[in-house]
N, C-alpha and C. Protein backbone atom coordinates (compact mmCIF):
# COMPACT_ATOMS: atom_id res chain seq x y z
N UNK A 1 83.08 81.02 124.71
CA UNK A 1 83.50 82.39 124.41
C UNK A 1 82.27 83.23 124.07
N UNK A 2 81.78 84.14 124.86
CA UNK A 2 81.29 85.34 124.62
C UNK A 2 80.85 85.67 123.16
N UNK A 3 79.50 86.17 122.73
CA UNK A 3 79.75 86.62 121.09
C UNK A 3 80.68 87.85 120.83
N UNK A 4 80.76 88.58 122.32
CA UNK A 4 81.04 90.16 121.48
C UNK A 4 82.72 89.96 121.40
N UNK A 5 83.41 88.47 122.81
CA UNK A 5 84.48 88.40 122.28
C UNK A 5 85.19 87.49 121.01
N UNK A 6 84.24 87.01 120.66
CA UNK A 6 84.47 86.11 119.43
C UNK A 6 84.40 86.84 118.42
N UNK A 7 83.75 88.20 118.40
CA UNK A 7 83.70 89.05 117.63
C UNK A 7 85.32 90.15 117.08
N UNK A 8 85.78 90.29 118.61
CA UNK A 8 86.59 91.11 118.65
C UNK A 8 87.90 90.13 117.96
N UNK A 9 87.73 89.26 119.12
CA UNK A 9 88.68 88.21 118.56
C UNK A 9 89.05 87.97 116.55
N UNK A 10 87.84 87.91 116.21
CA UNK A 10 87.58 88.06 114.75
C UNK A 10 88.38 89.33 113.89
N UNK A 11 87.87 90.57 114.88
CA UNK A 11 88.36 91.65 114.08
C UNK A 11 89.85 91.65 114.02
N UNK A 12 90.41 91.53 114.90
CA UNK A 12 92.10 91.53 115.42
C UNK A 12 92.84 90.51 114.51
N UNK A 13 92.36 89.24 115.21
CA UNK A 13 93.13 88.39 113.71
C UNK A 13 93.17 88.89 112.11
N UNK A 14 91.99 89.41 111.91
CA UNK A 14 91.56 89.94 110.69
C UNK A 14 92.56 90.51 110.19
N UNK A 15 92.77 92.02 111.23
CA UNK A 15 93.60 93.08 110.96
C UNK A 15 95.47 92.68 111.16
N UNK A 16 95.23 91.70 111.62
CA UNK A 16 96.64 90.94 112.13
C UNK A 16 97.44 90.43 110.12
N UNK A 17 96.32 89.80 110.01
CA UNK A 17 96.67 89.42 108.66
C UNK A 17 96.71 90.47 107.47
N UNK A 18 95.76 91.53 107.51
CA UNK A 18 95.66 92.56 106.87
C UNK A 18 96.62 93.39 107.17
N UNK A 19 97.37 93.34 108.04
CA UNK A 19 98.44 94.27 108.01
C UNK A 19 100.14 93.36 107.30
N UNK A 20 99.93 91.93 107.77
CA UNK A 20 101.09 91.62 107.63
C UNK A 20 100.94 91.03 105.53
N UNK A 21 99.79 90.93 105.18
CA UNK A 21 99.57 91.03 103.74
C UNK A 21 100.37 92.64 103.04
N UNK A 22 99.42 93.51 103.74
CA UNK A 22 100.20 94.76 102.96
C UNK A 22 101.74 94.82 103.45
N UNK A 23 102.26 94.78 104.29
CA UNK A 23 103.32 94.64 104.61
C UNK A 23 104.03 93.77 103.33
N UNK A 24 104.01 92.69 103.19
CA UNK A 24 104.69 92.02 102.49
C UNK A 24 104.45 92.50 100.97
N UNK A 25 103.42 92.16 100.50
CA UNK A 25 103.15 92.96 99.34
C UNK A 25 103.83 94.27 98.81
N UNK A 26 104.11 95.26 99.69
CA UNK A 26 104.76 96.59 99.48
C UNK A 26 106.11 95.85 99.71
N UNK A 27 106.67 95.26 100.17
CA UNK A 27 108.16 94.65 99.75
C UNK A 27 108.57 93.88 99.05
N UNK A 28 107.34 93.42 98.61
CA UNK A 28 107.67 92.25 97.49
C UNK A 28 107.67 92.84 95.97
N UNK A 29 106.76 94.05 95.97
CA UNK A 29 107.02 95.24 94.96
C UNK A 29 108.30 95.64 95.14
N UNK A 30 108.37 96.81 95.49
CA UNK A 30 109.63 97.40 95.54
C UNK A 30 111.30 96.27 95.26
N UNK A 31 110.91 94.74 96.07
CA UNK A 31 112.25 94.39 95.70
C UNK A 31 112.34 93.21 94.16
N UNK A 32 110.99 93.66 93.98
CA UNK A 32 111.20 92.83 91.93
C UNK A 32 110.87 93.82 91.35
N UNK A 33 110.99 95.26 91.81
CA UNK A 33 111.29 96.54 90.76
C UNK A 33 112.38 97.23 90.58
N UNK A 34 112.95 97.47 92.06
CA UNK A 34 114.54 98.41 92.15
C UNK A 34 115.49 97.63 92.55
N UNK A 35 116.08 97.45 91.94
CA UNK A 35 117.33 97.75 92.36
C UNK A 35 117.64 98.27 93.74
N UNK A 36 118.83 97.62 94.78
CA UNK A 36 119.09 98.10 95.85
C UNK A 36 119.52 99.41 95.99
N UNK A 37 119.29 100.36 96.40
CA UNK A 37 119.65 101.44 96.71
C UNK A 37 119.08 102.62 95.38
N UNK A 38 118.51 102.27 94.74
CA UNK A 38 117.35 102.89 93.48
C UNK A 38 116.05 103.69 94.53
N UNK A 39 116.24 105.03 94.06
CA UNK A 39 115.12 106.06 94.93
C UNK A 39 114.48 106.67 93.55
N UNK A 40 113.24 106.42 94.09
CA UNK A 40 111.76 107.31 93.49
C UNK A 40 110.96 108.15 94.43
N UNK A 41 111.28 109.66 93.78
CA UNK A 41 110.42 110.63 94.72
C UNK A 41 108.99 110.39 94.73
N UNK A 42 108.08 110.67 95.79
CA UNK A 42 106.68 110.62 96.05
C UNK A 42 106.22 111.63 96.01
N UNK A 43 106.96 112.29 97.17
CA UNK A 43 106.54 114.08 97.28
C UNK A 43 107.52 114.87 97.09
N UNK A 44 108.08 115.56 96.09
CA UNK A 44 109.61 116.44 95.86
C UNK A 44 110.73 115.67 97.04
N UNK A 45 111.31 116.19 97.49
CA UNK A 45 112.30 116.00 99.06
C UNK A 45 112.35 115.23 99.76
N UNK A 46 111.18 115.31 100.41
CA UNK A 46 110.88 115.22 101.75
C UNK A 46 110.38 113.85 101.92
N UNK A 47 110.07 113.04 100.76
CA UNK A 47 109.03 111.41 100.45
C UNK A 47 110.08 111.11 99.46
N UNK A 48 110.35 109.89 100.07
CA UNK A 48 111.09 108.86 98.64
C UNK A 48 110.78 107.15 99.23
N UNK A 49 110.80 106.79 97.81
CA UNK A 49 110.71 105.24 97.97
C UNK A 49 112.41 104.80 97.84
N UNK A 50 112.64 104.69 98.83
CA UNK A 50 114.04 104.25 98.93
C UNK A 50 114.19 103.02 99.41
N UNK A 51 115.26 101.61 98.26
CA UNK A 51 115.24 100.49 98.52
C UNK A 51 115.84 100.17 98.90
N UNK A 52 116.31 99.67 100.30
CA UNK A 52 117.77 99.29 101.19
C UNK A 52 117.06 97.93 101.69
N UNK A 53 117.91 97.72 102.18
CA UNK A 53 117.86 95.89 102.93
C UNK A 53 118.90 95.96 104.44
N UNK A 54 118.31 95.69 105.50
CA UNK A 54 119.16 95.68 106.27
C UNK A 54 119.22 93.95 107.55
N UNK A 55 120.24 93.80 108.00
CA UNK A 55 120.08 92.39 108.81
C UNK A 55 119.52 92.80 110.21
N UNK A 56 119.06 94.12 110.48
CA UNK A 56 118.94 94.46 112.45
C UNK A 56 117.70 94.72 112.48
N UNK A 57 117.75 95.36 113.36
CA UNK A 57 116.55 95.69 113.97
C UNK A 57 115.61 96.39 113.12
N UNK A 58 114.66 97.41 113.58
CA UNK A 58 113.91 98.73 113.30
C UNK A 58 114.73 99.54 112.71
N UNK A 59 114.28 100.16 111.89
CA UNK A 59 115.01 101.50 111.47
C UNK A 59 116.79 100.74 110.78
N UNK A 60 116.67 99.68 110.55
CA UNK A 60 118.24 99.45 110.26
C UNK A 60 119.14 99.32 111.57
N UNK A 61 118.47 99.43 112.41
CA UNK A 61 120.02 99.78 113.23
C UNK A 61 120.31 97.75 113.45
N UNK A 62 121.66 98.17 113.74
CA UNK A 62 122.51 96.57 113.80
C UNK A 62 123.33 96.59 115.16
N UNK A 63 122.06 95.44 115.87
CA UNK A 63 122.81 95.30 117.30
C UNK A 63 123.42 93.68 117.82
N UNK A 64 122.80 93.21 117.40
CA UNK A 64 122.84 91.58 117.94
C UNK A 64 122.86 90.10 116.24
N UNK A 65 123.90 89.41 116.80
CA UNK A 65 124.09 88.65 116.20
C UNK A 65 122.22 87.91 115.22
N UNK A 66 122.51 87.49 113.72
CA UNK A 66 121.56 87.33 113.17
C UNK A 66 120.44 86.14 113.53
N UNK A 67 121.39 85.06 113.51
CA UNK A 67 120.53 83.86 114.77
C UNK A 67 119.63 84.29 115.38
N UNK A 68 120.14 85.11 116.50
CA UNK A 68 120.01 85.58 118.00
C UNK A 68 118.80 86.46 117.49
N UNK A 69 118.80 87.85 116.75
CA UNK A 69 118.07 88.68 116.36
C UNK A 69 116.36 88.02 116.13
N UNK A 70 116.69 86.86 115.03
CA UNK A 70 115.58 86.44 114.39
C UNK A 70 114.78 85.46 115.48
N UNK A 71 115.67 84.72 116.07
CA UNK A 71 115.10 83.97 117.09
C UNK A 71 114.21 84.52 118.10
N UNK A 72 114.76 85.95 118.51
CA UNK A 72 114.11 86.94 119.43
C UNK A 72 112.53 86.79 118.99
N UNK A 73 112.47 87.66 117.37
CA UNK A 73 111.46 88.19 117.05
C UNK A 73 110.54 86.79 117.21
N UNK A 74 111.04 85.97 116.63
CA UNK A 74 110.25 84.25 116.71
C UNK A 74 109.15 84.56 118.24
N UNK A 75 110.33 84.45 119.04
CA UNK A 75 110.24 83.97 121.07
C UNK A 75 108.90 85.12 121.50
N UNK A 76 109.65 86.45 120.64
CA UNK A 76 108.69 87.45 121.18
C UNK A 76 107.16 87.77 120.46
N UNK A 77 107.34 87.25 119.24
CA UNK A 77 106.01 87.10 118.65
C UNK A 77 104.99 86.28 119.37
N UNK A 78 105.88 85.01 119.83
CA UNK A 78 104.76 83.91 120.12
C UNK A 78 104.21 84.50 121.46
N UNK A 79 104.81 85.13 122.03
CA UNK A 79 105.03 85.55 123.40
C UNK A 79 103.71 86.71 123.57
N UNK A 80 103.88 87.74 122.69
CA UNK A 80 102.86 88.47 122.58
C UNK A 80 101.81 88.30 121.83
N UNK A 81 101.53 87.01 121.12
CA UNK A 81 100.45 86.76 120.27
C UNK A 81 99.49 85.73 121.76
N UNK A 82 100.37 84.98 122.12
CA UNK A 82 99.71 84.71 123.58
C UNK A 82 99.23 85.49 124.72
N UNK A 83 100.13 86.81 124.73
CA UNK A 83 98.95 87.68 125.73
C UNK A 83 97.98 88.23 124.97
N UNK A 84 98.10 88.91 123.71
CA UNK A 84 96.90 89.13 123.11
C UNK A 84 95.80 88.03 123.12
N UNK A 85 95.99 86.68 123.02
CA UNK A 85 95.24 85.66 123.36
C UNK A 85 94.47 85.99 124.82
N UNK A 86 94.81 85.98 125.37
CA UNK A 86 94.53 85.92 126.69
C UNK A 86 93.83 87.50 126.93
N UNK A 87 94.11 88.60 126.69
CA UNK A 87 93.89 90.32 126.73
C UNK A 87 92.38 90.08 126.55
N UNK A 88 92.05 89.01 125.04
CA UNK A 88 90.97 88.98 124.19
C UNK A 88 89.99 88.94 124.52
N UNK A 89 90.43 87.65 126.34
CA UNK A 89 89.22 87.18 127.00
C UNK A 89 88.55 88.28 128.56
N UNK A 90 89.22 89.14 128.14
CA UNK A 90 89.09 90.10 129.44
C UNK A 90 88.34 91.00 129.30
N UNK A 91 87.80 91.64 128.94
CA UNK A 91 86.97 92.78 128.53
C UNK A 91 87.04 94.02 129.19
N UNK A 92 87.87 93.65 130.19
CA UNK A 92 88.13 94.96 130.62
C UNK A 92 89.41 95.97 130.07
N UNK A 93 90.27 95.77 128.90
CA UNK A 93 90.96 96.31 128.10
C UNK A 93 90.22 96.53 126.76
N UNK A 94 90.21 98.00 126.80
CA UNK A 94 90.11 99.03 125.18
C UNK A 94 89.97 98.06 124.03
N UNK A 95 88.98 98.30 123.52
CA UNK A 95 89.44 97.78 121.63
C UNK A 95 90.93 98.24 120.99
N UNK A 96 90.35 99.66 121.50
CA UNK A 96 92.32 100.05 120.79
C UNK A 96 93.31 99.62 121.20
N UNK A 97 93.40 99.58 122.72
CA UNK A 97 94.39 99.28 123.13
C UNK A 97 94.70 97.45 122.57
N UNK A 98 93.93 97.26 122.21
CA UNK A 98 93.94 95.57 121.41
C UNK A 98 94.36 95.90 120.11
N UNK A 99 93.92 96.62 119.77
CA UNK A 99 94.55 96.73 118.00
C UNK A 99 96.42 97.06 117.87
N UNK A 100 96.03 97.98 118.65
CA UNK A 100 97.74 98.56 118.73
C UNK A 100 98.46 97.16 119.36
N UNK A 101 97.76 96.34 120.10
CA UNK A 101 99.02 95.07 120.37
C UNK A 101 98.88 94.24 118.79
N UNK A 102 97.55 94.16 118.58
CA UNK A 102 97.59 93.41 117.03
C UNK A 102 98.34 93.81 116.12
N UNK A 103 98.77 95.32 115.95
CA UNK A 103 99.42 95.75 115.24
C UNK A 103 101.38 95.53 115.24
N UNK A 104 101.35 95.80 116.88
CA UNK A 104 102.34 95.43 116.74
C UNK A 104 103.17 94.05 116.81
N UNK A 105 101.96 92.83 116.61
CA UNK A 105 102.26 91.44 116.35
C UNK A 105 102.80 91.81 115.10
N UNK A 106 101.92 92.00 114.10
CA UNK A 106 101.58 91.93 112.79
C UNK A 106 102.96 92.71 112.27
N UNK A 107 103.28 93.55 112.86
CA UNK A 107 104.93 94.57 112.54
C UNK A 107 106.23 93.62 112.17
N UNK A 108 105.91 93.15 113.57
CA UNK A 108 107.40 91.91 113.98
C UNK A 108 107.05 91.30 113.23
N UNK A 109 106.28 90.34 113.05
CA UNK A 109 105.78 88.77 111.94
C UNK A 109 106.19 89.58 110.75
N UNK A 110 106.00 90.54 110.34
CA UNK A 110 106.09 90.92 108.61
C UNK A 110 107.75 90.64 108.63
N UNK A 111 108.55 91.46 109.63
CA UNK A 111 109.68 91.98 109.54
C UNK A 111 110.43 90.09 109.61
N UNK A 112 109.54 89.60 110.14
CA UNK A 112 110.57 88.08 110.53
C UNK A 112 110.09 87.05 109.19
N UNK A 113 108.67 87.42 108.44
CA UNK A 113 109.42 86.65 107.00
C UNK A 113 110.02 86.73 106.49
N UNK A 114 110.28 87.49 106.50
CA UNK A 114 111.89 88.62 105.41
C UNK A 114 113.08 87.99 106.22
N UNK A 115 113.28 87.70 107.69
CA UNK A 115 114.40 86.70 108.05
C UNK A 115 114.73 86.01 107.82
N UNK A 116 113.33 85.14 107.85
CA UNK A 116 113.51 83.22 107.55
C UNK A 116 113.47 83.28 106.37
N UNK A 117 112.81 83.97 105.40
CA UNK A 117 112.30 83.24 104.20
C UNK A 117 112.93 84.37 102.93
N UNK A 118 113.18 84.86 102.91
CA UNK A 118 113.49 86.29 102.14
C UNK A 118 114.95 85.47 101.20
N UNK A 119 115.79 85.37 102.17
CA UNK A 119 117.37 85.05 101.65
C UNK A 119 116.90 83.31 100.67
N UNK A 120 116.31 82.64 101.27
CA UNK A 120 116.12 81.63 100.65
C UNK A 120 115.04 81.72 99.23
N UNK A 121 114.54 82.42 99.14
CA UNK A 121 113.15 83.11 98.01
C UNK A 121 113.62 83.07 97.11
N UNK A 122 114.48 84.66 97.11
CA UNK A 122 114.76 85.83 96.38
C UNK A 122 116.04 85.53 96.16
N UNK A 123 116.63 86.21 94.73
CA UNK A 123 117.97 86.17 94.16
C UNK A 123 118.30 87.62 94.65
N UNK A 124 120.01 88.11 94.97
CA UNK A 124 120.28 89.10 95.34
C UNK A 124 119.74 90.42 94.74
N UNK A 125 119.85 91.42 95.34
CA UNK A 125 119.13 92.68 94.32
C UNK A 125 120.44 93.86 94.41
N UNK A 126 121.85 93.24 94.51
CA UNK A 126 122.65 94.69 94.14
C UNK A 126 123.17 94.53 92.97
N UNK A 127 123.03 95.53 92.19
CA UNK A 127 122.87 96.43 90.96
C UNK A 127 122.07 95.14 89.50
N UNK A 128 120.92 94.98 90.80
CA UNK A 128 119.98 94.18 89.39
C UNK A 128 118.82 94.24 90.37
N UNK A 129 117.57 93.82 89.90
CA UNK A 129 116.68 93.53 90.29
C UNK A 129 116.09 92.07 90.99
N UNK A 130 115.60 91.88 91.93
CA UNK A 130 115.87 90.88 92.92
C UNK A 130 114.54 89.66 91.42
N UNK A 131 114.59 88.43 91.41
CA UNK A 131 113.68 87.80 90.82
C UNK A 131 113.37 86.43 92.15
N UNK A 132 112.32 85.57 91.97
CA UNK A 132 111.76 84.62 92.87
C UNK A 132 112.68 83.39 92.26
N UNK A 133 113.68 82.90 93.78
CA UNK A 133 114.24 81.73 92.80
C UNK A 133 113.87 80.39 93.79
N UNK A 134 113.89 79.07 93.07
CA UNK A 134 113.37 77.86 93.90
C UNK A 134 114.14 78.22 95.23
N UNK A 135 113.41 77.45 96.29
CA UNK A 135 113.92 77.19 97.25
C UNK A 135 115.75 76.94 97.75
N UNK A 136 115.58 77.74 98.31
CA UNK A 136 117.27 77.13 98.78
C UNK A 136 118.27 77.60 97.49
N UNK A 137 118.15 78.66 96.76
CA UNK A 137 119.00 79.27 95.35
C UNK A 137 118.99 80.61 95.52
N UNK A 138 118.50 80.93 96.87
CA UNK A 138 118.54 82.60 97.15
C UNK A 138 119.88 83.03 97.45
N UNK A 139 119.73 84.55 97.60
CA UNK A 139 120.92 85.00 98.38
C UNK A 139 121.32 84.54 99.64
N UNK A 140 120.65 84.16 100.57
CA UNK A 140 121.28 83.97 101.93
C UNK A 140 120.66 82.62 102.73
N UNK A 141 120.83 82.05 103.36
CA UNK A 141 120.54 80.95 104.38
C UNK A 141 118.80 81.00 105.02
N UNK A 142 118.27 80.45 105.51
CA UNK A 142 117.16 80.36 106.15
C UNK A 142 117.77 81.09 108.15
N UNK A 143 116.76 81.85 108.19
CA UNK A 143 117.12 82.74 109.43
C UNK A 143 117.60 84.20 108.55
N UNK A 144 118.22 83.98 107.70
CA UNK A 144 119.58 85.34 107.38
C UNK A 144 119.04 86.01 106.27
N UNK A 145 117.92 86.03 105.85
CA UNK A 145 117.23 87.26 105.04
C UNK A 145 117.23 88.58 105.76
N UNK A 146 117.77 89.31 104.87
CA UNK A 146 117.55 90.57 105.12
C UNK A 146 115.95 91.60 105.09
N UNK A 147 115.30 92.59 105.94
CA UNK A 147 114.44 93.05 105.91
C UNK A 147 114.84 94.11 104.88
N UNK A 148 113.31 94.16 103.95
CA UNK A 148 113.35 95.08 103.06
C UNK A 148 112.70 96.62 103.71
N UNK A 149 113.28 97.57 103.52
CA UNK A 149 113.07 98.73 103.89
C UNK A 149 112.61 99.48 102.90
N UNK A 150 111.76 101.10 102.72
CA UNK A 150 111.71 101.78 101.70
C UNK A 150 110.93 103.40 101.92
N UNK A 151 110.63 103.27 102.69
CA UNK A 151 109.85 104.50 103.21
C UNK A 151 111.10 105.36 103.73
N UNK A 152 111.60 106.44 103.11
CA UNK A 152 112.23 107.84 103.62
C UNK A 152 111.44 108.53 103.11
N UNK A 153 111.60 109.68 104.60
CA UNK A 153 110.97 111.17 104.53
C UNK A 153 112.18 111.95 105.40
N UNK A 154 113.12 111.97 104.78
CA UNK A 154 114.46 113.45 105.09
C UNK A 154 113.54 114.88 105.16
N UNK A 155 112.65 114.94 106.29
CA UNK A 155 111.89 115.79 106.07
C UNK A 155 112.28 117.79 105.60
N UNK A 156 113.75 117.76 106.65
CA UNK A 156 114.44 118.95 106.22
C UNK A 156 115.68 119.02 107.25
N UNK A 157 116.85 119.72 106.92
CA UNK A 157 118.05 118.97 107.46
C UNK A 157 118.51 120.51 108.22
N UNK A 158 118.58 120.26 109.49
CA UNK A 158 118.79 121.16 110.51
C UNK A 158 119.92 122.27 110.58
N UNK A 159 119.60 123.48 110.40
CA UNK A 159 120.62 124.81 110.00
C UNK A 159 122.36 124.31 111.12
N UNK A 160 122.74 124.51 109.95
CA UNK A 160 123.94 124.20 110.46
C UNK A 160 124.90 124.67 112.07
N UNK A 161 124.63 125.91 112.10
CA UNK A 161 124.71 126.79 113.19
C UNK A 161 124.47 125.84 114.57
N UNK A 162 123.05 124.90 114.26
CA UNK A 162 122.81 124.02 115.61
C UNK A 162 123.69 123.42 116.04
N UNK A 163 124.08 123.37 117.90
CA UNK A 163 125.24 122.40 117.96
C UNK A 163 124.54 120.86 117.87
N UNK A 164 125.56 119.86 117.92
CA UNK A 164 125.23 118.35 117.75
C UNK A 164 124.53 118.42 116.75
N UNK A 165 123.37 118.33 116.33
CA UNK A 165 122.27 118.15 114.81
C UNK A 165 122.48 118.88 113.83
N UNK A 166 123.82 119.98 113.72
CA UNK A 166 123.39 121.16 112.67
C UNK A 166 124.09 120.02 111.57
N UNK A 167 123.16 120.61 110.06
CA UNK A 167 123.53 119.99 109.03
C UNK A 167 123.30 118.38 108.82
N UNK A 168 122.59 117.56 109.73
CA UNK A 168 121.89 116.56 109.78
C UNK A 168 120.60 116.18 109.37
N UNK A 169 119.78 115.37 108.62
CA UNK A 169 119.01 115.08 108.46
C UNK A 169 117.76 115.16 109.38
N UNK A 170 116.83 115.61 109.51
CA UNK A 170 116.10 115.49 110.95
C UNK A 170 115.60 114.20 110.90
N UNK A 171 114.46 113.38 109.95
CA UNK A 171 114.57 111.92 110.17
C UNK A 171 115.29 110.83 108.94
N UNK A 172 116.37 110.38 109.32
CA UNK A 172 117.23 109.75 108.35
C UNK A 172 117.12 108.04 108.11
N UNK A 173 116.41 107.56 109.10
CA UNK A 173 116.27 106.11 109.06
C UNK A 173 115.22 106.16 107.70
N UNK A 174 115.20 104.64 107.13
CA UNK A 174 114.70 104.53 105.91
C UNK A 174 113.90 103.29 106.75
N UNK A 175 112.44 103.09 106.90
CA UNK A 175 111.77 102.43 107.38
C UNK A 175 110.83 101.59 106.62
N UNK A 176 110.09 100.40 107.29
CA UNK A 176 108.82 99.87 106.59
C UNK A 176 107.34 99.86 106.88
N UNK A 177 106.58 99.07 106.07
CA UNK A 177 105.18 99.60 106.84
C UNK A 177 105.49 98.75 108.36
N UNK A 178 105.81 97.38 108.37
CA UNK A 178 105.83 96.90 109.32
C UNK A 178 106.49 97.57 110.62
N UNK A 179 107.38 98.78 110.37
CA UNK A 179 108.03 98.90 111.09
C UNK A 179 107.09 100.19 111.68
N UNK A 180 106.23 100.49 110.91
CA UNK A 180 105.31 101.75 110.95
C UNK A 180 104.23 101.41 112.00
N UNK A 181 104.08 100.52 111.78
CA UNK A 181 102.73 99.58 112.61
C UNK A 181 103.21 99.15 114.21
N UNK A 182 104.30 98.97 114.59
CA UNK A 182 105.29 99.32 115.40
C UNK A 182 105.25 100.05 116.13
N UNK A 183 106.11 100.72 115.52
CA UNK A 183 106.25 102.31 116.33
C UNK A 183 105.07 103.24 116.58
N UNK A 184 104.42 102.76 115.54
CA UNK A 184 103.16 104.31 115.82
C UNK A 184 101.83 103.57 117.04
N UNK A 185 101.99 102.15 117.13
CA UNK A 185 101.52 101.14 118.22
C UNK A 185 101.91 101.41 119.48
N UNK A 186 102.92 101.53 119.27
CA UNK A 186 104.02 101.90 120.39
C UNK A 186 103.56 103.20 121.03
N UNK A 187 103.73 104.10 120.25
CA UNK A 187 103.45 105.53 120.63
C UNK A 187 101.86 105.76 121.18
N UNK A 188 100.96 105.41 120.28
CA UNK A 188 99.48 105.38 120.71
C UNK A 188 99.14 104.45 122.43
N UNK A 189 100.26 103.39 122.50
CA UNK A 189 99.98 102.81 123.69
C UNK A 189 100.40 103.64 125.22
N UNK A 190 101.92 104.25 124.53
CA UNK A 190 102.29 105.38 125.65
C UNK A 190 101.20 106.34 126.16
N UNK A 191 100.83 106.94 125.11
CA UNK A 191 100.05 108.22 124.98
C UNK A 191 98.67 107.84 125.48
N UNK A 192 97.77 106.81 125.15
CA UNK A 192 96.37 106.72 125.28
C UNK A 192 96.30 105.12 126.67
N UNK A 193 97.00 104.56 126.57
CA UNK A 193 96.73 103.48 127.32
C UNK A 193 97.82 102.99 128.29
N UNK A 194 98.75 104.14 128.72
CA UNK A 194 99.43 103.49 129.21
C UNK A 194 99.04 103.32 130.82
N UNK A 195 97.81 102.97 130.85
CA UNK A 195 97.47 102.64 132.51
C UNK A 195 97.60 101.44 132.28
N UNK A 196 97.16 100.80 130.76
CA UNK A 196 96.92 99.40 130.95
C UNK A 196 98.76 98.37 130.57
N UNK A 197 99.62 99.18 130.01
CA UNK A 197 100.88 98.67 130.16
C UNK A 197 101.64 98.84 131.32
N UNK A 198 101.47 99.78 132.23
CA UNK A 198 102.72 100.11 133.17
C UNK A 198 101.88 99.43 134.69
């Protein structure tokens, strides 16, 4: 291997772990402080630390059986941690365009300890505060942890008058960092690199 790709290789894992550390860390706060559904403003309105838990996807939404869901993220992690493997040795793909796949390893992996390992950890957190209990004394099964969520920004809720959106929230999902690392991966890959995805 190349130095400058043993190098790169270096940085990515790096940031792979550095993202899925803060990731966890910011949920492991929030769920041995609040209470489920307990909000603390950041910025007046528009910023709250809001603590929900959900079994689906991104953003909460609930599409596919929990098994099935977690198994995905498993299949598709390994899946894309192997082309990033492989991306690493090519040099003809962007640094960025490498980070934004690192990133969005590092998204899914955060969101899938909270699957496997979350329900088995952690004692429930509605209307108490979640505490670390032995193995196998949690709320839920191995696979069936719920992802901790907490980031809302209801940035401002659309004049009513509008048809379809009036009087709606403009962004209402309650998200995580992992899920941040994601999407905004996502978006930077559309926008700046998508010669090298399509």
């Amino acid at each position: 291997m190349a130095k400058s790709t043993k190098k790169r290789s270096v940085v990515i894992l790096s940031l792979i772990l550095l993202a899925i550390v803060i990731d966890q860390v910011i949920k492991i706060v929030v769920k041995t402080n609040m209470q489920l559904g307990e909000s603390i403003p950041v910025f007046g309105d528009w910023f709250k630390i809001l603590f929900v838990e959900n079994n689906g996807m991104a953003f909460g939404m609930e599409i596919f059986n929990k098994y099935f869901l977690t198994t995905f993220r498993v299949v598709a992690v390994a899946f894309l941690g192997y082309l990033l493997y492989r991306l690493l040795k090519n040099d003809k793909y962007p640094f960025g365009f490498l980070i934004c796949m690192a990133l969005v390893i590092a998204g899914a992996a955060g969101n899938i300890i909270d699957c496997l390992f979350y329900g088995e950890i952690f004692s429930g957190s509605y209307r108490t505060v979640a505490e670390f209990v032995p193995w196998g004394e949690g709320y839920s099964e191995f696979m069936l942890g719920r992802v901790v969520d907490m980031f809302y920004l209801p940035l401002f809720v659309w004049p009513d008058w509008l048809p379809l959106v009036g009087g709606s929230i403009f962004f209402a999902p309650v998200f995580n960092f992992a899920d941040a690392c994601i999407s905004c991966s996502v978006v930077a890959m559309l926008i700046f690199y998508r010669k090298y995805i399509l």
